[in-house]
Each structure stands twice: as C-alpha cells, then as structure tokens.
N, C-alpha and C. Protein backbone atom coordinates (compact mmCIF):
# COMPACT_ATOMS: atom_id res chain seq x y z
N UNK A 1 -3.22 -27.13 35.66
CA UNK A 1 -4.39 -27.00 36.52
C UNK A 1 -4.01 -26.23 37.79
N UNK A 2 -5.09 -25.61 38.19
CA UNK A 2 -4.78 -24.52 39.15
C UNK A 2 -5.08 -25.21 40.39
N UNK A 3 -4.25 -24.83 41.98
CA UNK A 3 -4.28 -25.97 43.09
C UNK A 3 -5.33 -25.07 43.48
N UNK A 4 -5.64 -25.85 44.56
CA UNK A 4 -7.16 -25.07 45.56
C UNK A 4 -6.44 -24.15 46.07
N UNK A 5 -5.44 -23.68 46.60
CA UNK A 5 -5.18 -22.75 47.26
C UNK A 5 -5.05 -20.89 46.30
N UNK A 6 -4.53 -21.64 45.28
CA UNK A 6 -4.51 -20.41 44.13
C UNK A 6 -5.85 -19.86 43.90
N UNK A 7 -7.00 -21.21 43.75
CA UNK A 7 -8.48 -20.70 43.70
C UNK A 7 -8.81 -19.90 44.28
N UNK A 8 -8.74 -20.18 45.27
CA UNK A 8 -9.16 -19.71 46.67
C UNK A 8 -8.42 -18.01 46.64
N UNK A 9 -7.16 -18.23 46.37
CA UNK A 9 -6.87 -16.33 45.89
C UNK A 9 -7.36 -16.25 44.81
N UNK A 10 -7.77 -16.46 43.96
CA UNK A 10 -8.34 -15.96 42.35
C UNK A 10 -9.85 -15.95 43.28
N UNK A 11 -10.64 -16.44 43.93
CA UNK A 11 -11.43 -15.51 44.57
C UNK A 11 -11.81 -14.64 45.07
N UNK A 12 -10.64 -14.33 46.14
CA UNK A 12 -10.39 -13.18 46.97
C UNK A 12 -10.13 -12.21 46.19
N UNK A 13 -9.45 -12.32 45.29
CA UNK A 13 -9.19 -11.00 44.52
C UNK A 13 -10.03 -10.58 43.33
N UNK A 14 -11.13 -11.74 42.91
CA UNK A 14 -11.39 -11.03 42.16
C UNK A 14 -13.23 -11.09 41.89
N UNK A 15 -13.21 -11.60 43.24
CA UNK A 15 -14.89 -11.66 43.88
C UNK A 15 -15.17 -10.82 44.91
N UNK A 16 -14.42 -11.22 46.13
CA UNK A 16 -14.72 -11.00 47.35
C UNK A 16 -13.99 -9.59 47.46
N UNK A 17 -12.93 -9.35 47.36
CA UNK A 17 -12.65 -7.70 47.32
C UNK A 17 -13.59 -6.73 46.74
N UNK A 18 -13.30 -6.83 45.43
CA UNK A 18 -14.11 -6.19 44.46
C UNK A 18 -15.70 -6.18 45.05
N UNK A 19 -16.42 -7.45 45.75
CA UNK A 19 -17.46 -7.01 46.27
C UNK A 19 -17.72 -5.96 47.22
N UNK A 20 -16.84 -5.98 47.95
CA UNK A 20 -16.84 -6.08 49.69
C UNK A 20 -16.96 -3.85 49.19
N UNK A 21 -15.97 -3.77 47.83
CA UNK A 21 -15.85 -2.36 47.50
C UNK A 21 -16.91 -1.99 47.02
N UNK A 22 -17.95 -3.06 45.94
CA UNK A 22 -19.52 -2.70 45.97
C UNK A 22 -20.38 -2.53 46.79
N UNK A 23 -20.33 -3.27 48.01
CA UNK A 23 -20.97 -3.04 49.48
C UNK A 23 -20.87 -1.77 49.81
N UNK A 24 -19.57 -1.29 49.76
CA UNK A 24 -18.97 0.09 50.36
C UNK A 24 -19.77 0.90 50.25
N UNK A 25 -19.89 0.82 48.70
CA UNK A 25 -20.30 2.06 47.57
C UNK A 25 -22.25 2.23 48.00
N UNK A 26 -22.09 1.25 47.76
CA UNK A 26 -23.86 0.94 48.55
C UNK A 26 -24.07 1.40 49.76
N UNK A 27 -23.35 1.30 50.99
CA UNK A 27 -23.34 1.66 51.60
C UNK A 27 -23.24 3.45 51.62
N UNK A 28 -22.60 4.06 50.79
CA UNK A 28 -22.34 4.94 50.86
C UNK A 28 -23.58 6.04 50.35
N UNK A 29 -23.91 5.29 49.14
CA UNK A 29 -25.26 6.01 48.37
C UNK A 29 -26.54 5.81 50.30
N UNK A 30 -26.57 4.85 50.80
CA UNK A 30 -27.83 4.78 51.52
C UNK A 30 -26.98 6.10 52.60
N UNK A 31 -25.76 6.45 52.95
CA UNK A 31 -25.83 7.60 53.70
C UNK A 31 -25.95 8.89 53.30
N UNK A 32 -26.05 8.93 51.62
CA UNK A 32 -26.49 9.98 51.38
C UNK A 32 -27.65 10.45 51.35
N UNK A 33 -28.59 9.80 50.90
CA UNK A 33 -29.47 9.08 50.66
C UNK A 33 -30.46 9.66 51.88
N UNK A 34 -29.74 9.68 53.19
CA UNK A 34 -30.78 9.64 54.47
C UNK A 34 -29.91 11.05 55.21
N UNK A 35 -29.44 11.97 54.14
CA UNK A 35 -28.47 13.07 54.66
C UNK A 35 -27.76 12.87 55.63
N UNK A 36 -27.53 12.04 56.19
CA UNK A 36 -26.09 11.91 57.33
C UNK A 36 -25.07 12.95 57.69
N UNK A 37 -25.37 13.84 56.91
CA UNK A 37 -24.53 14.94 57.31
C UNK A 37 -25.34 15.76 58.24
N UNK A 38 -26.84 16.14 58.14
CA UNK A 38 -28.46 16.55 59.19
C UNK A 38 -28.09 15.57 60.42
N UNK A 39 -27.57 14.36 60.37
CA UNK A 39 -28.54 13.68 61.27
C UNK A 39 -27.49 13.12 62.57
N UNK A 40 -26.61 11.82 62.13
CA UNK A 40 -25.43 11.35 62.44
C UNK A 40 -23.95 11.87 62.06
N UNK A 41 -23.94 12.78 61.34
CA UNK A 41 -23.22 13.83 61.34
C UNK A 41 -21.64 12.42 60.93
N UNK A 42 -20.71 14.11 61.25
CA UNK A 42 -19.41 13.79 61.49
C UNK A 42 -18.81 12.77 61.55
N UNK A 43 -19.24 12.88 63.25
CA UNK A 43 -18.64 11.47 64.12
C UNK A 43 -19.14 10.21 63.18
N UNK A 44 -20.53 9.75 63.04
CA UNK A 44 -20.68 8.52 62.13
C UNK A 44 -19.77 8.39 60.81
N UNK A 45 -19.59 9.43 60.15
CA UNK A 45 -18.56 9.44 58.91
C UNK A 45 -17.31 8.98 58.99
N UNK A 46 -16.75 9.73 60.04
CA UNK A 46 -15.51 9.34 60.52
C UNK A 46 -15.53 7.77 60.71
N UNK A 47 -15.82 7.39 61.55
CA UNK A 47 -16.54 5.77 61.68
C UNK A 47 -16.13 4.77 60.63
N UNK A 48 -16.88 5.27 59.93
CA UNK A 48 -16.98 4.64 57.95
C UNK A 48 -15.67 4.50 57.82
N UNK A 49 -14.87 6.35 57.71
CA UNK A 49 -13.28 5.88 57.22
C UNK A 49 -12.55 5.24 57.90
N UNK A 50 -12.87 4.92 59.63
CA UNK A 50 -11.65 4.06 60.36
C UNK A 50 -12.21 2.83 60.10
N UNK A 51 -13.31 2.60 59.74
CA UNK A 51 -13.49 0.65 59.32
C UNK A 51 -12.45 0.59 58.37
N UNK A 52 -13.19 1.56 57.11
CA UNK A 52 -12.08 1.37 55.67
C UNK A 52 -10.84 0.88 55.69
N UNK A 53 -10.28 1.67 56.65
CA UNK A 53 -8.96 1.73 56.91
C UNK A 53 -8.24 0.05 58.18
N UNK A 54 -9.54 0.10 58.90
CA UNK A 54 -9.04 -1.44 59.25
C UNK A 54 -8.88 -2.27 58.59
N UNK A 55 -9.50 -2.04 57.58
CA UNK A 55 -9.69 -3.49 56.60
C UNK A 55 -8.35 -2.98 55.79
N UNK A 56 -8.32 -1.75 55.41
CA UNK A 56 -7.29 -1.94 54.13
C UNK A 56 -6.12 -2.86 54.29
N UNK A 57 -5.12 -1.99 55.63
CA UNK A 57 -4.81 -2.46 56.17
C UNK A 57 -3.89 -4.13 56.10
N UNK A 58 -4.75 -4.81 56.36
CA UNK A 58 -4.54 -6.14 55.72
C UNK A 58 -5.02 -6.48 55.04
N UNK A 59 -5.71 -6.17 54.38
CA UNK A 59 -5.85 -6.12 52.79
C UNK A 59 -4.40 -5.72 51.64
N UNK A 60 -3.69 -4.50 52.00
CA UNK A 60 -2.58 -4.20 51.65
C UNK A 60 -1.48 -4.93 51.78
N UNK A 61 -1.56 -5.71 53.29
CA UNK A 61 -0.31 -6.41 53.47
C UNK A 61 -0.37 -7.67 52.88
N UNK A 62 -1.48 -8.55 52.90
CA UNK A 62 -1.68 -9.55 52.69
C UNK A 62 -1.60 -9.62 51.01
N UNK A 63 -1.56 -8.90 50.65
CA UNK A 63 -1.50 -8.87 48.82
C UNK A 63 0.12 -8.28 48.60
N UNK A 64 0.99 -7.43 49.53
CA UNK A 64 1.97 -7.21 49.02
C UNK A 64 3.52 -8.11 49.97
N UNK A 65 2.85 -8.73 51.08
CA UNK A 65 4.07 -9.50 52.09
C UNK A 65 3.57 -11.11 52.01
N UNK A 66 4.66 -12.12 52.36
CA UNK A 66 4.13 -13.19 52.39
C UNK A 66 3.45 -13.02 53.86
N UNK A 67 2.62 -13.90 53.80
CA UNK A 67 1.86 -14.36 55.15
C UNK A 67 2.74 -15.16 56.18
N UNK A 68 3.08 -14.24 57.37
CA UNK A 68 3.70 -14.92 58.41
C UNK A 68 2.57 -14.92 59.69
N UNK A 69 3.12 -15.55 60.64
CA UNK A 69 2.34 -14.79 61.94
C UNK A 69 1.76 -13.60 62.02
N UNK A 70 2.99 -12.60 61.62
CA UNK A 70 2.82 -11.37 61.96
C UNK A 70 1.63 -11.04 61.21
N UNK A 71 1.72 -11.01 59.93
CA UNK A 71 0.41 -10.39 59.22
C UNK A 71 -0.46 -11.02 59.67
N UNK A 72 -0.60 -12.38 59.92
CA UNK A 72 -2.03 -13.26 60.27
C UNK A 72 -2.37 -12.41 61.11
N UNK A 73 -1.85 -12.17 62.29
CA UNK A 73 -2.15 -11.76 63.70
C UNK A 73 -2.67 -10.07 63.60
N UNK A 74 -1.96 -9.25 62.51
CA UNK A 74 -2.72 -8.38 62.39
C UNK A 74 -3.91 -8.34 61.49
N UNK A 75 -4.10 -9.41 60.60
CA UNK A 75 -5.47 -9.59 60.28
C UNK A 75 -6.36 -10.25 61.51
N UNK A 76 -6.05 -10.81 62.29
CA UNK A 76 -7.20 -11.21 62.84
C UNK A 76 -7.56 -10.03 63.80
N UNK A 77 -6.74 -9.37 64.54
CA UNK A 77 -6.77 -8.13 65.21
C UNK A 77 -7.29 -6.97 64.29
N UNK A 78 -7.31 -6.84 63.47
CA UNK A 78 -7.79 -5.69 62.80
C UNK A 78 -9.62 -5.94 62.01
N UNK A 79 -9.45 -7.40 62.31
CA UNK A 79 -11.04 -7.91 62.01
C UNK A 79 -11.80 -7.73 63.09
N UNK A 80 -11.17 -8.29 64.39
CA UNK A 80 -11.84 -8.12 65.34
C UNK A 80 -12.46 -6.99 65.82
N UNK A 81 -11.33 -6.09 65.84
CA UNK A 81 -11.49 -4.48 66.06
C UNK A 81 -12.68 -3.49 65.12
N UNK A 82 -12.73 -4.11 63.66
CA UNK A 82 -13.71 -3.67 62.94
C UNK A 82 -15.03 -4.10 63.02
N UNK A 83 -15.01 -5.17 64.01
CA UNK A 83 -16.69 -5.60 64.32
C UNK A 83 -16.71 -4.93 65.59
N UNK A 84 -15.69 -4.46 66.44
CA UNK A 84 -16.21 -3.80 67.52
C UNK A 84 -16.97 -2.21 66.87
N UNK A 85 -16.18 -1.83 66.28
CA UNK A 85 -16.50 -0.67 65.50
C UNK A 85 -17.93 -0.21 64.93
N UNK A 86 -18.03 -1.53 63.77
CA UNK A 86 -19.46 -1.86 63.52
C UNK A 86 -20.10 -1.54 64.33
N UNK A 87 -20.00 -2.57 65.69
CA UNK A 87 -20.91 -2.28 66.01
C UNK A 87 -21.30 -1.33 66.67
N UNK A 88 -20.68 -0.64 66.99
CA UNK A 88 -20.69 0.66 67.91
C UNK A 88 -21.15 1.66 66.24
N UNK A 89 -20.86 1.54 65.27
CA UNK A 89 -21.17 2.05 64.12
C UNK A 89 -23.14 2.26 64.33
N UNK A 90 -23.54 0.96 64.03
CA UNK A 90 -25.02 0.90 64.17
C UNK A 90 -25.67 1.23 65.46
N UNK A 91 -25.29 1.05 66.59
CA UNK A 91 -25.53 1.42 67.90
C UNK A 91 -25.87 3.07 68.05
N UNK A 92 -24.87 3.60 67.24
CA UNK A 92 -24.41 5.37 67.36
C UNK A 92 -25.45 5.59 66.38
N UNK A 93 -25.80 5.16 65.23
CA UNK A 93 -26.10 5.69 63.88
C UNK A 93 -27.84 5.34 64.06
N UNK A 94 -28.21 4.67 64.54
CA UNK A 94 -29.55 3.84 64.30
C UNK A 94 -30.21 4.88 65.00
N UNK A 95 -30.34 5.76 66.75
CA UNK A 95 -31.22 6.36 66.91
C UNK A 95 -31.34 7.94 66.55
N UNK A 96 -30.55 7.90 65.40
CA UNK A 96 -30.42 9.19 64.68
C UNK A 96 -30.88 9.64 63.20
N UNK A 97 -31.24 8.30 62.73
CA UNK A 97 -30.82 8.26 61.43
C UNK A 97 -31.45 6.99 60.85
N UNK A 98 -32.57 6.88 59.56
CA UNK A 98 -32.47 5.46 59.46
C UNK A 98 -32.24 4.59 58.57
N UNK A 99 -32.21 3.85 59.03
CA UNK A 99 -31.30 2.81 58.56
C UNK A 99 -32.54 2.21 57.50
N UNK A 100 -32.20 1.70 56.19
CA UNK A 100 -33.26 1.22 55.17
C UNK A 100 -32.71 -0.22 55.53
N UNK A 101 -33.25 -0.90 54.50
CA UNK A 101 -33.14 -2.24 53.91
C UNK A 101 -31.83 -2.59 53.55
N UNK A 102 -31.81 -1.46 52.44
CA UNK A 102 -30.67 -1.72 51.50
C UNK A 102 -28.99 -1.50 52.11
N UNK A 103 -29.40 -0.30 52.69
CA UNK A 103 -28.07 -0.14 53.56
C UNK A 103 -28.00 -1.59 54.81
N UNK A 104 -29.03 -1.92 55.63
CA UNK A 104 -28.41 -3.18 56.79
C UNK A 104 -28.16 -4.30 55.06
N UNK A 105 -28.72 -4.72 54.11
CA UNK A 105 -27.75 -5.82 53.18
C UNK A 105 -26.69 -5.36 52.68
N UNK A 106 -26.42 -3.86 52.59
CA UNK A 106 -25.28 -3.86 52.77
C UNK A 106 -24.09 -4.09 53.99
N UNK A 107 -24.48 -3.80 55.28
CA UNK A 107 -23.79 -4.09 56.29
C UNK A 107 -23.72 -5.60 56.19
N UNK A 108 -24.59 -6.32 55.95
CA UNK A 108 -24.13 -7.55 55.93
C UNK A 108 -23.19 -8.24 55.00
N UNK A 109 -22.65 -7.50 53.61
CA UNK A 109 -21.76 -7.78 53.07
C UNK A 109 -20.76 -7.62 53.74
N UNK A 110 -20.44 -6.36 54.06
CA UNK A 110 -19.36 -5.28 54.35
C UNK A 110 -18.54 -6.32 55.83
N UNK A 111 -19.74 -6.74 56.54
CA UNK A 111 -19.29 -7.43 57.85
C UNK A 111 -19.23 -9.29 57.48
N UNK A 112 -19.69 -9.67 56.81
CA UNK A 112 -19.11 -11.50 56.30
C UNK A 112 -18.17 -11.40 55.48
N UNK A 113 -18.02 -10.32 54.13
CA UNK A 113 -17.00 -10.56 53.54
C UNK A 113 -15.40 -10.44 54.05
N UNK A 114 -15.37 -9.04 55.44
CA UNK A 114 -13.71 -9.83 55.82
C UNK A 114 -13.44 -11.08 56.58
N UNK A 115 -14.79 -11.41 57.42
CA UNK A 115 -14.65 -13.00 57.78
C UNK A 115 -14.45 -14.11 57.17
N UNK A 116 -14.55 -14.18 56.01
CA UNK A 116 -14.41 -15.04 54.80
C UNK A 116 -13.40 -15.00 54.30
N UNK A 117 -12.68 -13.71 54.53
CA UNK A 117 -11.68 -13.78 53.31
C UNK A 117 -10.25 -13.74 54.95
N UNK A 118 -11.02 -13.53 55.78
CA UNK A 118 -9.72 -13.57 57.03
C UNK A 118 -10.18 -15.67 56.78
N UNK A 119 -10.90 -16.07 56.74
CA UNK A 119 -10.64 -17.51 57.26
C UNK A 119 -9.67 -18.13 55.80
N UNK A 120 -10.44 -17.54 54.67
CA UNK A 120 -9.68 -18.29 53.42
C UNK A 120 -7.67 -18.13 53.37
N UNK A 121 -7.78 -16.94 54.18
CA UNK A 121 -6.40 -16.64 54.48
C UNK A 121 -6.10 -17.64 55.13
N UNK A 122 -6.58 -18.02 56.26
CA UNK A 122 -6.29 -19.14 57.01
C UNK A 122 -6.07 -20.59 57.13
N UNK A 123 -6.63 -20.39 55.98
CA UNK A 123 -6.92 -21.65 55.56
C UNK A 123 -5.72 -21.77 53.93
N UNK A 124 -5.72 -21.31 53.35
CA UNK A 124 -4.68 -21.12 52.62
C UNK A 124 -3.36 -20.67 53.24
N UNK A 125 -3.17 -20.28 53.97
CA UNK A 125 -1.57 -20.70 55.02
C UNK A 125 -1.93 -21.19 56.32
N UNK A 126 -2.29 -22.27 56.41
CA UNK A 126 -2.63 -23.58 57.74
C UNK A 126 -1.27 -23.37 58.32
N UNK A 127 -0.68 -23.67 57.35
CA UNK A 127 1.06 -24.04 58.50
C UNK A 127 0.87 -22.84 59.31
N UNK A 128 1.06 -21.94 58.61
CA UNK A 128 1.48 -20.26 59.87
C UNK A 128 0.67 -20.07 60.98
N UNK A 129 -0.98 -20.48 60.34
CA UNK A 129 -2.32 -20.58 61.45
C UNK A 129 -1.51 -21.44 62.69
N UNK A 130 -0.87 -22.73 61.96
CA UNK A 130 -0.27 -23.93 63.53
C UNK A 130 0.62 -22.92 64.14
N UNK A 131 1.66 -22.38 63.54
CA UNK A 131 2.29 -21.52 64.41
C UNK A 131 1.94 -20.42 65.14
N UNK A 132 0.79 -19.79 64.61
CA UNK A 132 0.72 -18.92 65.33
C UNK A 132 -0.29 -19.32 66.79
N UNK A 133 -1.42 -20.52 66.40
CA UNK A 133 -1.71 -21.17 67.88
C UNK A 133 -0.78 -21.91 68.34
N UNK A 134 0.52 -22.36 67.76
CA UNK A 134 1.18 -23.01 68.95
C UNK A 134 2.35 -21.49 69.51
N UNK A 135 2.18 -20.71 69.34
CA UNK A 135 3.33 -19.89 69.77
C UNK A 135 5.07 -19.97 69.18
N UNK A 136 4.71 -20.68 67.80
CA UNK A 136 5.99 -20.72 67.50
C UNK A 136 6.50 -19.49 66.57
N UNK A 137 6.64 -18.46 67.03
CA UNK A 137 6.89 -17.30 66.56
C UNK A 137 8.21 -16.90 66.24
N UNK A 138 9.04 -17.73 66.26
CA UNK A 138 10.48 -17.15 66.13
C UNK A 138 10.75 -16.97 64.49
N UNK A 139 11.43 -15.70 64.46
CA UNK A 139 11.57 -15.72 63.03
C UNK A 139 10.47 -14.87 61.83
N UNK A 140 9.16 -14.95 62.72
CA UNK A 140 7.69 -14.87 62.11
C UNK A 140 7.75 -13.53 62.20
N UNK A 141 7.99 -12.54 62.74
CA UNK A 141 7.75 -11.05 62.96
C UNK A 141 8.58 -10.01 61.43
N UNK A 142 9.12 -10.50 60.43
CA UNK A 142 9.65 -9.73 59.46
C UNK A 142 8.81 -9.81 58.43
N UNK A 143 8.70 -8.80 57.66
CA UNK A 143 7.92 -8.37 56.31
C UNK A 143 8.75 -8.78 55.23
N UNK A 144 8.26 -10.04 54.18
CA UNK A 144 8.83 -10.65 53.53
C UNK A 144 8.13 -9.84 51.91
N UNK A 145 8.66 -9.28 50.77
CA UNK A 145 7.51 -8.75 49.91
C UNK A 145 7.47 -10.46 49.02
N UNK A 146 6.00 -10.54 48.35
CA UNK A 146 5.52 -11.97 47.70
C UNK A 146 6.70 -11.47 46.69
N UNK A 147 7.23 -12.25 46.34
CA UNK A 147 7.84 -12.92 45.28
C UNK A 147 7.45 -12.67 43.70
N UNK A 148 5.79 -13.15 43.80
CA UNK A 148 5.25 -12.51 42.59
C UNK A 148 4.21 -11.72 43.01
N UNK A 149 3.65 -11.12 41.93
CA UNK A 149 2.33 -10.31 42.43
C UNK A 149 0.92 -10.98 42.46
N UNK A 150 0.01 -11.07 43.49
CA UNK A 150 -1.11 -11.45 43.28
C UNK A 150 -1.94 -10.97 42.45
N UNK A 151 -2.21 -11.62 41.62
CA UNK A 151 -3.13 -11.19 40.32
C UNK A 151 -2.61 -10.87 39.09
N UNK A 152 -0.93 -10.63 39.46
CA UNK A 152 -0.19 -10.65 38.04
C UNK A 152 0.15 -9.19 38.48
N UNK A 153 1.07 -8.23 37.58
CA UNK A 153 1.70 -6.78 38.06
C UNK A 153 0.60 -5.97 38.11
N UNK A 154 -0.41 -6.32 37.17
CA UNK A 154 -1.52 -4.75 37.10
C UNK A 154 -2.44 -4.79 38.13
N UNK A 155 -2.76 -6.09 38.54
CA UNK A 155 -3.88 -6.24 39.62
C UNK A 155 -3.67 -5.23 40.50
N UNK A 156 -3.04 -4.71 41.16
CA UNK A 156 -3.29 -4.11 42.62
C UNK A 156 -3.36 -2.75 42.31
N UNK A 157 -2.29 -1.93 41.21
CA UNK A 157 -2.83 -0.73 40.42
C UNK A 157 -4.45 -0.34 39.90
N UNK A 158 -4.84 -1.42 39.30
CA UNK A 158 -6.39 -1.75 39.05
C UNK A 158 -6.91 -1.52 39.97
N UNK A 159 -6.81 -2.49 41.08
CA UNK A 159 -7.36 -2.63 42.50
C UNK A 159 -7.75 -1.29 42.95
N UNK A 160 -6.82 -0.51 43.75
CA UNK A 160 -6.24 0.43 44.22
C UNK A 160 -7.32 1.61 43.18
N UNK A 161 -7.24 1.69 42.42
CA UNK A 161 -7.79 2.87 41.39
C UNK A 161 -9.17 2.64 41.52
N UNK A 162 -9.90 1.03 41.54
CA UNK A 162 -11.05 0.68 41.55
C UNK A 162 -11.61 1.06 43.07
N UNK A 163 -10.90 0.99 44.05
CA UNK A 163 -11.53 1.38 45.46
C UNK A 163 -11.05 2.85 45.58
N UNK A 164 -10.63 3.65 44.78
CA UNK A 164 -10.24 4.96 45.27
C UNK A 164 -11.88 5.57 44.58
N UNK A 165 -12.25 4.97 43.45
CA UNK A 165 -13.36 5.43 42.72
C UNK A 165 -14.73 4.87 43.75
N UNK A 166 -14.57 3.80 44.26
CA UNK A 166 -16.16 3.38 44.72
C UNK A 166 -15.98 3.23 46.32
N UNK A 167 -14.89 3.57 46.77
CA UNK A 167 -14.92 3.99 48.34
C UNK A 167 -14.02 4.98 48.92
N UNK A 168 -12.62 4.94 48.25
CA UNK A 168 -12.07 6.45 48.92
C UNK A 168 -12.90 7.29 48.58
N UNK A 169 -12.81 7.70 47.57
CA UNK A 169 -13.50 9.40 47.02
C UNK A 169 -14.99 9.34 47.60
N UNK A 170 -15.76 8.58 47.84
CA UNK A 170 -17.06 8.82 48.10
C UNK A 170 -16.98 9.33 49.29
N UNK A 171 -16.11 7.95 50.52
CA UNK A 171 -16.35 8.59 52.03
C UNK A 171 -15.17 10.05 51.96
N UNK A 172 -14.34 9.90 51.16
CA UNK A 172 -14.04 11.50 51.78
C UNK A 172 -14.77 12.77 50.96
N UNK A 173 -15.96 12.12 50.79
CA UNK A 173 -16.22 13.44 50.01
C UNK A 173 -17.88 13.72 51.02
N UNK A 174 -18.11 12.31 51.63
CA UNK A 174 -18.61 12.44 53.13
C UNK A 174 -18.34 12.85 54.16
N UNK A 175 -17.03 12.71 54.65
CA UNK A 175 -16.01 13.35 55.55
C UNK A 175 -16.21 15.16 55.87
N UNK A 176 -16.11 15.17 54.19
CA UNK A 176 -16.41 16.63 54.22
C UNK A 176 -17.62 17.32 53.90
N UNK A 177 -18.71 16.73 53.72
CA UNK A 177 -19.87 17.23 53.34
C UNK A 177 -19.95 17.03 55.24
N UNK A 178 -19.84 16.46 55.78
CA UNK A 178 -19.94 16.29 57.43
C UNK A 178 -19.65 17.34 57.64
N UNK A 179 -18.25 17.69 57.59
CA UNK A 179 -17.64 18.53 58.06
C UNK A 179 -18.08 19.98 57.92
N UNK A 180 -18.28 20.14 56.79
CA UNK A 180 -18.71 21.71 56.22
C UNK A 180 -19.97 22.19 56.76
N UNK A 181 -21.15 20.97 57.06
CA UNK A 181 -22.79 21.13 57.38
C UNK A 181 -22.05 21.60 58.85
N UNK A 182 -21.60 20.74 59.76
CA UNK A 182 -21.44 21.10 60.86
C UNK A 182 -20.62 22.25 61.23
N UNK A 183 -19.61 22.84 60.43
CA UNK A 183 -19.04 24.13 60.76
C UNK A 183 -20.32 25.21 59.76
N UNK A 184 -20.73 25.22 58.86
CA UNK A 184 -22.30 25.73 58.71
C UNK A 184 -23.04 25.91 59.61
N UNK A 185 -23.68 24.74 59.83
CA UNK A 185 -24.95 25.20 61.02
C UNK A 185 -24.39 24.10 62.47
N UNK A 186 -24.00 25.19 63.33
CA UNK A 186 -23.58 24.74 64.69
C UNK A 186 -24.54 24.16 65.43
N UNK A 187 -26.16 24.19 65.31
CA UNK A 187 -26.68 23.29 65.99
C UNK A 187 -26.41 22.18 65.57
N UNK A 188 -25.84 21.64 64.08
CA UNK A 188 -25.84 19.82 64.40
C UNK A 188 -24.78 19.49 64.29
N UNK A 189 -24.85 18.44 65.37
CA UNK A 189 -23.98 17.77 66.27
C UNK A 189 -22.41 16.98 65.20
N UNK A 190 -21.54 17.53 65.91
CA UNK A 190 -20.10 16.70 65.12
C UNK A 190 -20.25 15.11 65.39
C-alpha cells in the first residue's frame, strides 16, 4: 500500500503538472485567438515565457534533487515572484487586449495550481518546512540528486517532451510571431 506522502506525488505528477501544462496551452490558444501580437505585443509574450520559466524552475529541481531548505526556499521565492508577475501580467495585458472567459479560467488554473503543488511540497517534507522556519539551515544549502526517479526513469523524459509540445513550442512560437509583427509594422508597440 502506497503512504500518503507518495500519493500526494503520484498527484503532482501526474494531475497537477500535466494540468497546470493544459492551462498553459489554453492559455496560449486565447492569445492567439485575440492576436496579441496587434495588440499587447512583445512585452506581454515575453511575460508568458518568464512565468514559464519561474515555475519550471522548481518544478525541475524538485523532481530531480531531494528537498532541502534550499530548494523549498527557492520554490517559495519563485512562487511568490510569479504572482507578482501575474499580476503585473493582467494589469499590462487587460487595457490592450481582451481578455475572454476562457483565458481568466485559465489564469485561474495556471495561478492555484503552483500554490497547491508548492503547499503539497510542504507538506510532504514538514521536517525541512520546521527547518527552514526555525532557521536551522546548516548543512541545507547542497543539491542532493533523488535517489530514485519520480515517476519511475521515463517520467520526466515524457514530462519534458509533453510540455515542450503544449507550452515551450507554442510560447516560442509567440515570442516570435511578437517579434516579427513588431519589427514588420513599427507602429505596434514592443
């Protein structure tokens, strides 16, 4: 029988990721969708790929190092930082451009699912959470690789191939549809 804590990763990996990369993708169709390359241009695109990239981030570490302080601390810092983002995301994007239905339920995936999966982290290594609010950090700052692989050896190859298809390649193929409209026609805005 499998303990709650294993659950709890057999979720993350094979719910809540995998969603969070359907959100993406959704997300991505509603910026095409409303030409974002005419409207919010560039700069909003760019945007998209530095969330991506906050999240990967610890997403990457947390699936290939054990969980010490250190990674905790850059997951919670790199969560935080991606809701500042957000929101400066919708702030920038909204009086330019609009925003449907489908794209804000997607923001609402995109923005609960790393809160969920930063607390399940947390909650599945409690001890490190005590250390890292009590300041007992000694020792905690080295990159340990897991032992085994989460999800077994193929998972993260899978993984990895599955978000290069439904969120790398899309936003960089936004990146540059940005890019090209705006070196095209110089009235709209980078």
């Amino acid at each position: 029988m499998l303990q709650t804590s294993q659950l709890l990763i057999q979720l993350m990996l094979y719910v809540f990721l995998p969603l969070w990369g359907i959100a993406g993708f959704v997300d991505w169709c509603c910026h095409r969708a409303t030409r974002i390359e005419y409207t919010s241009g560039l700069r909003e695109s760019l945007i998209h790929s530095l969330m991506g990239i906050q999240m990967a981030v610890p997403i990457l570490l947390c699936l290939l190092f054990q969980v010490n302080v250190l990674i905790m601390l850059i997951c919670i810092v790199a969560w935080l930082a991606h809701e500042a983002v957000a929101h400066y995301d919708v702030h920038y994007a909204a009086p330019k451009r609009h925003i449907s239905v489908w794209e804000m339920h997607a923001h609402n995936y995109l923005a609960t699912l790393p809160l969920y999966m930063l607390l399940l982290i947390i909650v599945i290594n409690y001890p490190v959470f005590i250390k890292l609010i009590s300041f007992d950090w000694q020792g905690e700052f080295t990159l340990q690789r897991m032992p085994y692989a989460h999800g077994g050896d193929t998972y993260l190859p899978y993984y990895l191939g599955f978000m290069a298809v439904v969120c790398v390649l899309p936003y960089l193929e936004e990146n540059l549809r940005c890019l090209f409209t705006a070196l095209k026609h110089p009235q709209v805005k980078l």
